[in-house]
Protein backbone atom coordinates (compact mmCIF):
# COMPACT_ATOMS: atom_id res chain seq x y z
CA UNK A 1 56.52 4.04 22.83
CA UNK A 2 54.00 1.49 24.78
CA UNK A 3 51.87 2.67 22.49
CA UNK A 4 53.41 3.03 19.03
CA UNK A 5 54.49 -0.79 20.52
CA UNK A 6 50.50 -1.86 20.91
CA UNK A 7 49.20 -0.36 17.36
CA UNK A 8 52.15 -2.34 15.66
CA UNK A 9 50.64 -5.55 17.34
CA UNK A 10 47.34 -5.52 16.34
CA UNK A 11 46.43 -8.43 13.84
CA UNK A 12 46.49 -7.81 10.49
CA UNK A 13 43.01 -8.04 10.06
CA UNK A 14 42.69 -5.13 12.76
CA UNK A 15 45.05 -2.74 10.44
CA UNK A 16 43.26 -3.62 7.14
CA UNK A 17 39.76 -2.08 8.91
CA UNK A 18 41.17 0.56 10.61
CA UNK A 19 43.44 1.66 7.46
CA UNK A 20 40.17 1.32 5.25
CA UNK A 21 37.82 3.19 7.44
CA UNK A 22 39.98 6.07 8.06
CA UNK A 23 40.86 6.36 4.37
CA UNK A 24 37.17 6.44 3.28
CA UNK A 25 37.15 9.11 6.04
CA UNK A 26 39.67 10.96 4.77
CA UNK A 27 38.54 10.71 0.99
CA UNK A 28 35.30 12.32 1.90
CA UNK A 29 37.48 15.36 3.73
CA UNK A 30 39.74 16.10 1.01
CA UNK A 31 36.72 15.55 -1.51
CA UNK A 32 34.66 18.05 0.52
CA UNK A 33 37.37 20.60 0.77
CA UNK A 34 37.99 20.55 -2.94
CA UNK A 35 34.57 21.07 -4.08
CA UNK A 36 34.56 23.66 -1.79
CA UNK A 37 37.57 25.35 -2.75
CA UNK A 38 36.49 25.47 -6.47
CA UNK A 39 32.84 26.66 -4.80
CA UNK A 40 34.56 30.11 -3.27
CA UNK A 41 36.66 30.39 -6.11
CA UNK A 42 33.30 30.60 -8.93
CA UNK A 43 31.53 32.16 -6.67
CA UNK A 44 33.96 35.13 -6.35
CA UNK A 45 33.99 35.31 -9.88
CA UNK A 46 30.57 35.61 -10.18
CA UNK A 47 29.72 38.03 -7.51
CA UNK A 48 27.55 35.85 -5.72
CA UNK A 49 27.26 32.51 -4.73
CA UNK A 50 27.25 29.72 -7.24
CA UNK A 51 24.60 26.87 -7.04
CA UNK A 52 26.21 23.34 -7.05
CA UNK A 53 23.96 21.96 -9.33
CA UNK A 54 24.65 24.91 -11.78
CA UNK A 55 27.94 24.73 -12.16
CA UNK A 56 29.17 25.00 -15.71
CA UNK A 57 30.43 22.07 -17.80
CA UNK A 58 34.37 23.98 -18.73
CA UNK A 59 34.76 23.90 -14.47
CA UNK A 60 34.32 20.22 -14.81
CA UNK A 61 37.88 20.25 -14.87
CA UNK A 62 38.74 22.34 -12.21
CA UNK A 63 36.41 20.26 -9.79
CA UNK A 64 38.27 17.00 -11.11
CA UNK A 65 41.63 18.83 -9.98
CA UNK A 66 40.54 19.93 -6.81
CA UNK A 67 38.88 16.95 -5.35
CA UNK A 68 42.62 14.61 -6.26
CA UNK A 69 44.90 17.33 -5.83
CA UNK A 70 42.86 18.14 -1.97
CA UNK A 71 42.25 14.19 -1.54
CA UNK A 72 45.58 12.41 -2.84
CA UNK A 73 48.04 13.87 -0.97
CA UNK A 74 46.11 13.44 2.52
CA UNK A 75 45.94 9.53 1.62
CA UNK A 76 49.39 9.64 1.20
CA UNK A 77 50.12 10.99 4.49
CA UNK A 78 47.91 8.39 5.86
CA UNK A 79 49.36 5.96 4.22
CA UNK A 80 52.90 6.84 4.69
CA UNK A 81 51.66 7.14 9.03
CA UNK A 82 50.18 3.66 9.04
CA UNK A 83 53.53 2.33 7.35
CA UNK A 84 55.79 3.89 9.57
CA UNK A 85 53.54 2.74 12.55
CA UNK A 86 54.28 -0.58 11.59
CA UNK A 87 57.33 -0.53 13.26
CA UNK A 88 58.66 -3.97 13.01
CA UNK A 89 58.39 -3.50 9.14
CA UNK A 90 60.51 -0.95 6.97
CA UNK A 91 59.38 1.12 3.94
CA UNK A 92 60.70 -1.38 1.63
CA UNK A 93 58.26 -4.02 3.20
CA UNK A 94 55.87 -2.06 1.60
CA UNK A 95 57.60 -2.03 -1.89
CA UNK A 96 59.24 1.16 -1.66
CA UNK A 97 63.05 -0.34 -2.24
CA UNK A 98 66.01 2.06 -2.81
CA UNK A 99 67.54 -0.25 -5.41
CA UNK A 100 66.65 0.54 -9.18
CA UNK A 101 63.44 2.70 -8.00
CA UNK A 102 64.35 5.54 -10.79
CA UNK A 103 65.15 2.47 -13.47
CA UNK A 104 61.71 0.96 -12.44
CA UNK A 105 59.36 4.10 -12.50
CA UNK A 106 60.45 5.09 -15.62
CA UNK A 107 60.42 1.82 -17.12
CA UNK A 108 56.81 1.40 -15.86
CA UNK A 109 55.80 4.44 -17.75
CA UNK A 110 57.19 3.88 -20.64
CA UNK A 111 55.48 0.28 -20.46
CA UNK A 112 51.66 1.80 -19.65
CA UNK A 113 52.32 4.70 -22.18
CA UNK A 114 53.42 2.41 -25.11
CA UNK A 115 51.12 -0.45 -24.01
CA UNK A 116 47.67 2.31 -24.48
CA UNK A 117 49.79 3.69 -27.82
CA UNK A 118 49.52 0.00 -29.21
CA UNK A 119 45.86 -0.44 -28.33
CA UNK A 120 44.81 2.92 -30.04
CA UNK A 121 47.10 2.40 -32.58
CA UNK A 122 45.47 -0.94 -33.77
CA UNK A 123 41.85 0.73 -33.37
CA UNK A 124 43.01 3.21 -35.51
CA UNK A 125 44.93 1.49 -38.30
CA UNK A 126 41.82 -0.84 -38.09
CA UNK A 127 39.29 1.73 -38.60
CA UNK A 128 37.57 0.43 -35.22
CA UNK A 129 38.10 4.30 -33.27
CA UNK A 130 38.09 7.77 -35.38
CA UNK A 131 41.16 9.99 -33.40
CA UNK A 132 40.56 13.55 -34.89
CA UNK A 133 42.80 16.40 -33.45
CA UNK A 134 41.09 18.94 -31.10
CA UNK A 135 40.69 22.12 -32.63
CA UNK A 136 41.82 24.31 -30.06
CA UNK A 137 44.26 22.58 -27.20
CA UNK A 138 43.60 23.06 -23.39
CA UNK A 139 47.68 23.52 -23.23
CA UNK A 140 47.70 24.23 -19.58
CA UNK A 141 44.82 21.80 -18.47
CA UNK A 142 47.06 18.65 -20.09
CA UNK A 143 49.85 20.22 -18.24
CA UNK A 144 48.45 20.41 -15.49
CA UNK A 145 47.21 16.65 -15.82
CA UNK A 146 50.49 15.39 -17.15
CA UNK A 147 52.88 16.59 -14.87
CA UNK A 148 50.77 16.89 -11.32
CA UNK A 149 47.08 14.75 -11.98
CA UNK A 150 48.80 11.52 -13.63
CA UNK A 151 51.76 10.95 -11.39
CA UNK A 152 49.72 12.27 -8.41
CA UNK A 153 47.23 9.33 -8.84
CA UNK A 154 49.12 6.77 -10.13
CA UNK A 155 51.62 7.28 -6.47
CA UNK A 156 48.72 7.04 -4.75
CA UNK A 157 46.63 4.64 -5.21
CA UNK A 158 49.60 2.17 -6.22
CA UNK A 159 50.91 3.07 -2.99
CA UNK A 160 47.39 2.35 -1.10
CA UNK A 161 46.21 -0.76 -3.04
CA UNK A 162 49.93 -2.49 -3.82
CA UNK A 163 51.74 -0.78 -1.34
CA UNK A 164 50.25 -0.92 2.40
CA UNK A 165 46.68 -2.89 1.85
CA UNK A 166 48.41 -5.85 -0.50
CA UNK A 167 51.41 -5.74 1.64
CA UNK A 168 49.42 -6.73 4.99
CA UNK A 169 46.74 -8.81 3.41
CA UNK A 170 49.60 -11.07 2.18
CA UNK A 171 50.85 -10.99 5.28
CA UNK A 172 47.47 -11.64 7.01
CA UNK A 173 46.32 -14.52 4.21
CA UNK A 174 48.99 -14.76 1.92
CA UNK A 175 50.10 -13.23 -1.60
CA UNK A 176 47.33 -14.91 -3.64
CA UNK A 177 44.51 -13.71 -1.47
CA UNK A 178 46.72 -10.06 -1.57
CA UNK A 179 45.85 -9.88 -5.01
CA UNK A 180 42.04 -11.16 -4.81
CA UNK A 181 41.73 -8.67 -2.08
CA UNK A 182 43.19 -5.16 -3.29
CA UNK A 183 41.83 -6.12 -6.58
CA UNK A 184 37.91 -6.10 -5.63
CA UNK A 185 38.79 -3.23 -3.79
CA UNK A 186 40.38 -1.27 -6.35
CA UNK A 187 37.35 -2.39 -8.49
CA UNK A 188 34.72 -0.85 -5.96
CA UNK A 189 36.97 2.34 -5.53
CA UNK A 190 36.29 3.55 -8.94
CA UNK A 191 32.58 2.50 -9.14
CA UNK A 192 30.79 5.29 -10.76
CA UNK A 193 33.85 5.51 -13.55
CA UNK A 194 32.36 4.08 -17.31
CA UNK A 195 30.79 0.80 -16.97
CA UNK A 196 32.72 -0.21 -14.16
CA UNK A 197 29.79 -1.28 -12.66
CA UNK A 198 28.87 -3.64 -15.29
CA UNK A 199 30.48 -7.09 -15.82
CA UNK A 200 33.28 -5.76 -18.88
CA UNK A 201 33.67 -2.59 -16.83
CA UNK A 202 34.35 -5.31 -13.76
CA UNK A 203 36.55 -7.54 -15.52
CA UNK A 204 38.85 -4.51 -17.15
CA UNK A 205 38.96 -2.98 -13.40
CA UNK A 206 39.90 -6.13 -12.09
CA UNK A 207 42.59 -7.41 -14.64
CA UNK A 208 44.15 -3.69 -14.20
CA UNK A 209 44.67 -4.27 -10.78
CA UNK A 210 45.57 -7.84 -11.28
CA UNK A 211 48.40 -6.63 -13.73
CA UNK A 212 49.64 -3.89 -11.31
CA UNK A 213 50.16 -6.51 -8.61
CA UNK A 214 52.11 -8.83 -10.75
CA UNK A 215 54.37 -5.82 -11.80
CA UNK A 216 54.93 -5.14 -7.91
CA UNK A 217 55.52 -8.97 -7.58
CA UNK A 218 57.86 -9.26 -10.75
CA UNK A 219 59.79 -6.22 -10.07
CA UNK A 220 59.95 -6.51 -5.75
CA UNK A 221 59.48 -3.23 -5.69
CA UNK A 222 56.57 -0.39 -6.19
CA UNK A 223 57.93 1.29 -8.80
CA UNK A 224 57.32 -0.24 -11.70
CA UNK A 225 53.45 -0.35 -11.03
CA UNK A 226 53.37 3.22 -9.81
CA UNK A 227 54.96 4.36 -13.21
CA UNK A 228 52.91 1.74 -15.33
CA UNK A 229 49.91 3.23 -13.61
CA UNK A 230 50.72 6.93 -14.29
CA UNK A 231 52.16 5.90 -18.05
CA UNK A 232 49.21 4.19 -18.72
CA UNK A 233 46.86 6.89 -17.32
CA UNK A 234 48.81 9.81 -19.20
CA UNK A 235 48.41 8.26 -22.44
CA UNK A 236 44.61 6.87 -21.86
CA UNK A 237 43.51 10.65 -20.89
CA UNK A 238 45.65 12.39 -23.62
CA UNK A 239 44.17 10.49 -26.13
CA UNK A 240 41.29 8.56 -25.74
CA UNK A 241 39.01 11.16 -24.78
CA UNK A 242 36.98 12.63 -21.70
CA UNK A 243 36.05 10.05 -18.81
CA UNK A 244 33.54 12.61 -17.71
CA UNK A 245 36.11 14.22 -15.38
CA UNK A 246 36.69 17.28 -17.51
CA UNK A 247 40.38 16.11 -18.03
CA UNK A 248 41.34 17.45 -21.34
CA UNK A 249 42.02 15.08 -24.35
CA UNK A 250 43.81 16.01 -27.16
CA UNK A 251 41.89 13.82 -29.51
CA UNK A 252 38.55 13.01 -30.02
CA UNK A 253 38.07 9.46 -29.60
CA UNK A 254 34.69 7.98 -31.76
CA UNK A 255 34.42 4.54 -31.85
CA UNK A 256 33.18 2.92 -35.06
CA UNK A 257 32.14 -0.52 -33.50
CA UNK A 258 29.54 -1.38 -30.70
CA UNK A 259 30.04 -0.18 -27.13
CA UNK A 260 30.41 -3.71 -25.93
CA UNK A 261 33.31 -4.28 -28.72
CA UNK A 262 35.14 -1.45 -28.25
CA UNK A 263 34.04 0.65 -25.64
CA UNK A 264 33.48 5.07 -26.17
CA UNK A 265 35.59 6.74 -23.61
CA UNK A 266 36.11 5.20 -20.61
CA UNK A 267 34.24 1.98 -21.24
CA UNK A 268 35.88 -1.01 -21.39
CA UNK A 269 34.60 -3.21 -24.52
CA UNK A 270 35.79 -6.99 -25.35
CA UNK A 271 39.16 -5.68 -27.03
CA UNK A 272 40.09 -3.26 -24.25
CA UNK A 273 39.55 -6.69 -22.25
CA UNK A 274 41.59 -8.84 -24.40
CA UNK A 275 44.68 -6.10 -24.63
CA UNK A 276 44.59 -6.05 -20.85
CA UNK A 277 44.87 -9.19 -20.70
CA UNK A 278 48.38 -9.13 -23.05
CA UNK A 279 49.30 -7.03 -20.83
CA UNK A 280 48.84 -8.91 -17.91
CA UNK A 281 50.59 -12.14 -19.83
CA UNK A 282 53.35 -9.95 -21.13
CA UNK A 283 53.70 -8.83 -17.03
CA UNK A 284 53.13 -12.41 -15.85
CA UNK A 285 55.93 -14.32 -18.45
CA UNK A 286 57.87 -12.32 -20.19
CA UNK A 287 59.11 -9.08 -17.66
CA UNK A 288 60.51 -11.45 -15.07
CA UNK A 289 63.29 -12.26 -16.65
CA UNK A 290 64.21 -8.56 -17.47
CA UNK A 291 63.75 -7.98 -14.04
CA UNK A 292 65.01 -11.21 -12.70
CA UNK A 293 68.51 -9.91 -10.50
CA UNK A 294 67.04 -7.08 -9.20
CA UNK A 295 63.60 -8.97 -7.69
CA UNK A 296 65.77 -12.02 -6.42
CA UNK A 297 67.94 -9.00 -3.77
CA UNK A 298 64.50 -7.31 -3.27
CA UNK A 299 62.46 -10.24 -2.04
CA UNK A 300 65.56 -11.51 -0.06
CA UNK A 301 65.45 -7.76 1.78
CA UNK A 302 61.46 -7.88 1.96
CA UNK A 303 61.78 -11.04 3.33
């Protein structure tokens, strides 16, 4: 108890290192362990053991799988122990309310899957992006991805970034510096995806993240940006092509435009940036009063 008492103490500050360290930490573990996994499992196959470097392109997938599905749920657990060490807070501190959760989450898909239909629908009505058909369809990869990958990811790092690390960072500096905060570091967490790295790439990273906090903020809950995330995701790897994770599209996605105007898959060109940031607007002004009743109850429990 004296102790449980002494980790729920520490400042803020303390919790945000501690929680980032150890989930960096953990990251690496589960990242190791899948690679590993899928290792044993081609090298079985083959009858001898498989060099890293020459693993084939069509296991891209598997790897991809391994490495979230080995990962993921390990940050969860972490995530879910640093919550509950927090013991002066309750779960729905952290956004996780009772009231309206199912309403929310599937209302938040719906949102990010009809928000990435609009997008590709105006590149293709606009000639801007060629979607042909695949010929052959990886049925039980986009399963797989659909009904595990998607919502696996979308839970998780909603409930890392806007759940525990925005939740004590407000509470630490307040709610704007919250959002600064989990937003650069959802930004560095998926360095090394597209052009992340470069200054569209950085701005659509950052105005996702931006968006997802409003939708926890507008809603008082978690929900909504946990199934926004995974809507959006579903939709964005269904149809706009492979990231370079081996997740399987069921379009080709050929842009007819400039990178920088309309980025290939997983590049983020000046109209991915400017339908983000409808999205954020429509988030910002127009869902609050939808969600109005429920967020006023929420905040007065959070609070």
């Amino acid at each position: 108890m004296d102790e449980q008492k002494q980790v729920s103490s520490w400042s803020p500050l303390v919790r945000l290192v501690l929680f980032l360290v150890l989930a960096v930490l953990t990251g690496l573990f589960g990242a190791f362990m899948g690679v590993a996994i899928v290792w044993a499992w081609l090298s079985l196959e083959h009858g001898a053991p498989v060099e890293l470097s020459r693993i084939p392109p069509e296991s891209q997938f598997a790897i991809s799988a391994a490495v979230i599905s080995a990962s993921y749920p390990l940050l969860v657990l972490l995530t879910f122990a640093f919550m509950r060490r927090a013991r002066e807070r309750s779960l729905e501190w952290f956004g996780l309310v009772r009231e309206g959760w199912l309403k929310d989450l599937v209302g938040g898909f719906l949102l990010g899957a009809i928000f990435v239909a609009i997008m590709f629908g105006f590149y293709a009505v606009t000639g801007l992006v060629k979607f042909e058909l695949v010929e052959e369809i990886p049925l039980k990869r986009w399963l797989v991805m659909s009904l595990w990958l998607c919502p696996l990811i979308g839970l998780t790092e909603e409930l890392i970034f806007r759940g525990y690390l925005m939740s004590v960072a407000e509470e630490w500096k307040g709610r704007k510096f919250a959002i600064v905060f989990t937003s650069v570091l959802f930004w560095l967490a998926h360095l090394g995806q597209g052009n992340v790295h470069e200054v569209l790439g950085m701005a659509g990273a950052l105005t996702i993240s931006v968006t997802f906090a409003l939708a926890r903020y507008t809603s008082g809950g978690l929900w909504l940006p946990i199934g926004l995330h995974a809507g959006y995701d579903w939709m964005a790897f269904s149809f706009g092509g492979d990231i370079g994770l081996g997740f399987p599209a069921l379009t080709r996605y050929q842009p007819n435009v400039p990178s920088w105007l309309v980025g290939p898959s997983g590049h983020v060109g000046v109209l991915d940036l400017a339908f983000y940031l409808a999205l954020l607007l429509a988030i910002a002004f127009l869902l609050p009063r939808y969600w109005a009743k429920g967020n006023t109850h929420r905040e007065t429990t959070r609070n």
